[in-house]
C-alpha atoms as a PDB file:
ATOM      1  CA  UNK A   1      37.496   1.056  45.872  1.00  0.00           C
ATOM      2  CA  UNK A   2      38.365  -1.828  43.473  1.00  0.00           C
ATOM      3  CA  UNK A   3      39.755  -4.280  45.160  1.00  0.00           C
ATOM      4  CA  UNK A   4      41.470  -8.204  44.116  1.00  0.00           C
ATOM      5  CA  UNK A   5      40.148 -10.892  45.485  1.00  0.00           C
ATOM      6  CA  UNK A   6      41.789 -14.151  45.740  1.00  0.00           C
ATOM      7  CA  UNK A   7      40.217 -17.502  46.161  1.00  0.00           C
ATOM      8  CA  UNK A   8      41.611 -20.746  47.331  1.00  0.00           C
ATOM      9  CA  UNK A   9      42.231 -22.153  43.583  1.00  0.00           C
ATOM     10  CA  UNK A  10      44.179 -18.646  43.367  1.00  0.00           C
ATOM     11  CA  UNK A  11      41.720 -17.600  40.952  1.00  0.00           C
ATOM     12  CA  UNK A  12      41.603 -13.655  41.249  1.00  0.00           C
ATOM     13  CA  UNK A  13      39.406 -11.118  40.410  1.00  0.00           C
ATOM     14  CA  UNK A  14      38.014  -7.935  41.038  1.00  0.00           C
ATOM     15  CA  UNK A  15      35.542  -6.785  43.910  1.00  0.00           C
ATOM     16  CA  UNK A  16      34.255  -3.144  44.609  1.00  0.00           C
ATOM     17  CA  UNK A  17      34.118  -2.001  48.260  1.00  0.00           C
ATOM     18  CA  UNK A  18      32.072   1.614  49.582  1.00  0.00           C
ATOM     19  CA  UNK A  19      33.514   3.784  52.577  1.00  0.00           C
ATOM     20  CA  UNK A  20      32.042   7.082  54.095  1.00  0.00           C
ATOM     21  CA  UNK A  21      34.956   7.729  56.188  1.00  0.00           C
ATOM     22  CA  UNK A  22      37.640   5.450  54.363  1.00  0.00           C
ATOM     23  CA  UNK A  23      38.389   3.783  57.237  1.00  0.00           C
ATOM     24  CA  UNK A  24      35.483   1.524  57.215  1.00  0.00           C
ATOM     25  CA  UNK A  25      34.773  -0.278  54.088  1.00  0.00           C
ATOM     26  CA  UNK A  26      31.692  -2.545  53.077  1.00  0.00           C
ATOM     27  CA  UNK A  27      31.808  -4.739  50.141  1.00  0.00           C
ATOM     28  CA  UNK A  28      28.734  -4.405  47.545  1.00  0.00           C
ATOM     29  CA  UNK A  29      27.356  -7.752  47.325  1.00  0.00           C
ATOM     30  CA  UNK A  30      27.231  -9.113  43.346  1.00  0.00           C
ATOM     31  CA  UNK A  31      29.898  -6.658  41.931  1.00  0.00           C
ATOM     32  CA  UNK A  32      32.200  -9.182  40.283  1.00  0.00           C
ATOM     33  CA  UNK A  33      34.727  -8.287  37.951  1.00  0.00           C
ATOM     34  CA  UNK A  34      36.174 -11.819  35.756  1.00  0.00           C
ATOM     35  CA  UNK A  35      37.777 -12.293  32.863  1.00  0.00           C
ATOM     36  CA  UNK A  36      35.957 -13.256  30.099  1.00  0.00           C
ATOM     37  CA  UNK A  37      39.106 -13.750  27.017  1.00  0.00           C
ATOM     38  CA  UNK A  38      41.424 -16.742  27.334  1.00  0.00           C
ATOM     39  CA  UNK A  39      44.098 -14.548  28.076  1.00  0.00           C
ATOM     40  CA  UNK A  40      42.431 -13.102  31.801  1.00  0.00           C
ATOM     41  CA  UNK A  41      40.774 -16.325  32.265  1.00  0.00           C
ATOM     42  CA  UNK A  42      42.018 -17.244  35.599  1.00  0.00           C
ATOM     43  CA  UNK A  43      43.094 -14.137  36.910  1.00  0.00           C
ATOM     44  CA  UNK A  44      41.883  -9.943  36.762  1.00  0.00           C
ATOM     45  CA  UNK A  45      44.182  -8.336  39.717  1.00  0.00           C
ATOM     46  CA  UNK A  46      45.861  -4.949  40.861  1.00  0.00           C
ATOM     47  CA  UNK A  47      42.940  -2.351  39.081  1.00  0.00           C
ATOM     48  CA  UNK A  48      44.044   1.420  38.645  1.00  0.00           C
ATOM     49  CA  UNK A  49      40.844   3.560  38.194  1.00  0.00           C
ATOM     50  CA  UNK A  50      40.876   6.905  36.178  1.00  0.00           C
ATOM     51  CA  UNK A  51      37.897   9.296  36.578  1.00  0.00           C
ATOM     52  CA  UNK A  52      37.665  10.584  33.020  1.00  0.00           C
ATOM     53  CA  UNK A  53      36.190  13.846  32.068  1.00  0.00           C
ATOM     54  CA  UNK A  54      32.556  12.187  30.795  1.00  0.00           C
ATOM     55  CA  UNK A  55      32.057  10.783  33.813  1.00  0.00           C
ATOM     56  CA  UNK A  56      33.082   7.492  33.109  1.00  0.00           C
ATOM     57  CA  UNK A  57      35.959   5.607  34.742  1.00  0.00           C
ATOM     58  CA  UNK A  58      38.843   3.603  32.822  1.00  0.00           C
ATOM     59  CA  UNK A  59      39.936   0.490  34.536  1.00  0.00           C
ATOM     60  CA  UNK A  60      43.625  -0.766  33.878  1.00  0.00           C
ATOM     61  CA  UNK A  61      43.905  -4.016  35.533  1.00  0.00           C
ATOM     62  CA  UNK A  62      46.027  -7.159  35.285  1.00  0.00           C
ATOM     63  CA  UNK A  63      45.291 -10.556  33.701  1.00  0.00           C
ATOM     64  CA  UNK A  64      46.202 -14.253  33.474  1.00  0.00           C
ATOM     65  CA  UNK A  65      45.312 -17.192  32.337  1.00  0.00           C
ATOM     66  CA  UNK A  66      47.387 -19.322  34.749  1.00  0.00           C
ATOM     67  CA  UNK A  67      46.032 -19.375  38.422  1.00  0.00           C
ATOM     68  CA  UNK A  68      49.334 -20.042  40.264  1.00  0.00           C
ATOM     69  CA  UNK A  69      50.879 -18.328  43.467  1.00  0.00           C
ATOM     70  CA  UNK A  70      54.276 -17.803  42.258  1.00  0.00           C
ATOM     71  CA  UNK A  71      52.490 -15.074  40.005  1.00  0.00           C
ATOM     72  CA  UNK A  72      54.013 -16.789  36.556  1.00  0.00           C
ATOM     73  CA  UNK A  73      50.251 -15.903  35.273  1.00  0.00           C
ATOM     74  CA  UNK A  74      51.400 -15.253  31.158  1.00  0.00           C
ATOM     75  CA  UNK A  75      50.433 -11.678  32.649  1.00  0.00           C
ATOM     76  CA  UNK A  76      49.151  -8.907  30.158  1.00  0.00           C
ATOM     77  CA  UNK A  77      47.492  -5.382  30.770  1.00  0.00           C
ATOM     78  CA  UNK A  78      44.014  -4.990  29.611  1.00  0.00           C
ATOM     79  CA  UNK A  79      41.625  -1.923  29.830  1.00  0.00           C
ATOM     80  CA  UNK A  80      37.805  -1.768  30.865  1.00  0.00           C
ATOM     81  CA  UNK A  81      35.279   1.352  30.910  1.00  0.00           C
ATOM     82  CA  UNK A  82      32.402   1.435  33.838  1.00  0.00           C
ATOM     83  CA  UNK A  83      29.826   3.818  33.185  1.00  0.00           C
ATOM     84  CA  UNK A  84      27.315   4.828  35.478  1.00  0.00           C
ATOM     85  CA  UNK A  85      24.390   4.351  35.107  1.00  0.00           C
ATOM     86  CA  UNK A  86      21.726   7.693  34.820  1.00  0.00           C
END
């Protein structure tokens, strides 16, 4: 599971959590998912995953570059592959 993750500053981004039962859930340590254009700079949030026929997964995820509560980010949609590895 992708998950957001908020920190104090309201900076947000995305963390990846296992289950075997999806009741319990363990977060894997180092998988950080931050913005790295000017427009997602302070905030990646609210991930959709698609499993796509090659295997690979599509991410759709929201961005900002305004860390604020009151969610005026400048908000736009970006897109991100994973691919596992072999």
């Amino acid at each position: 599971m992708l998950y957001t993750g908020r920190a104090r500053n309201e900076v947000r981004r995305l963390g990846l959590a296992r289950s075997t039962d999806r009741v319990h859930w363990e977060k894997v340590k180092g998988f950080v998912i931050e913005g790295d254009q000017p427009w997602n700079a302070k905030v990646v949030c609210d991930p959709h995953v698609e499993l796509q026929p090659n295997g690979h997964l599509k991410v759709w995820f929201g961005g900002g570059d305004v860390a604020h509560p009151a969610e005026r980010i400048h908000g736009q949609i970006g897109l991100g592959e994973l691919i596992p590895e072999s």
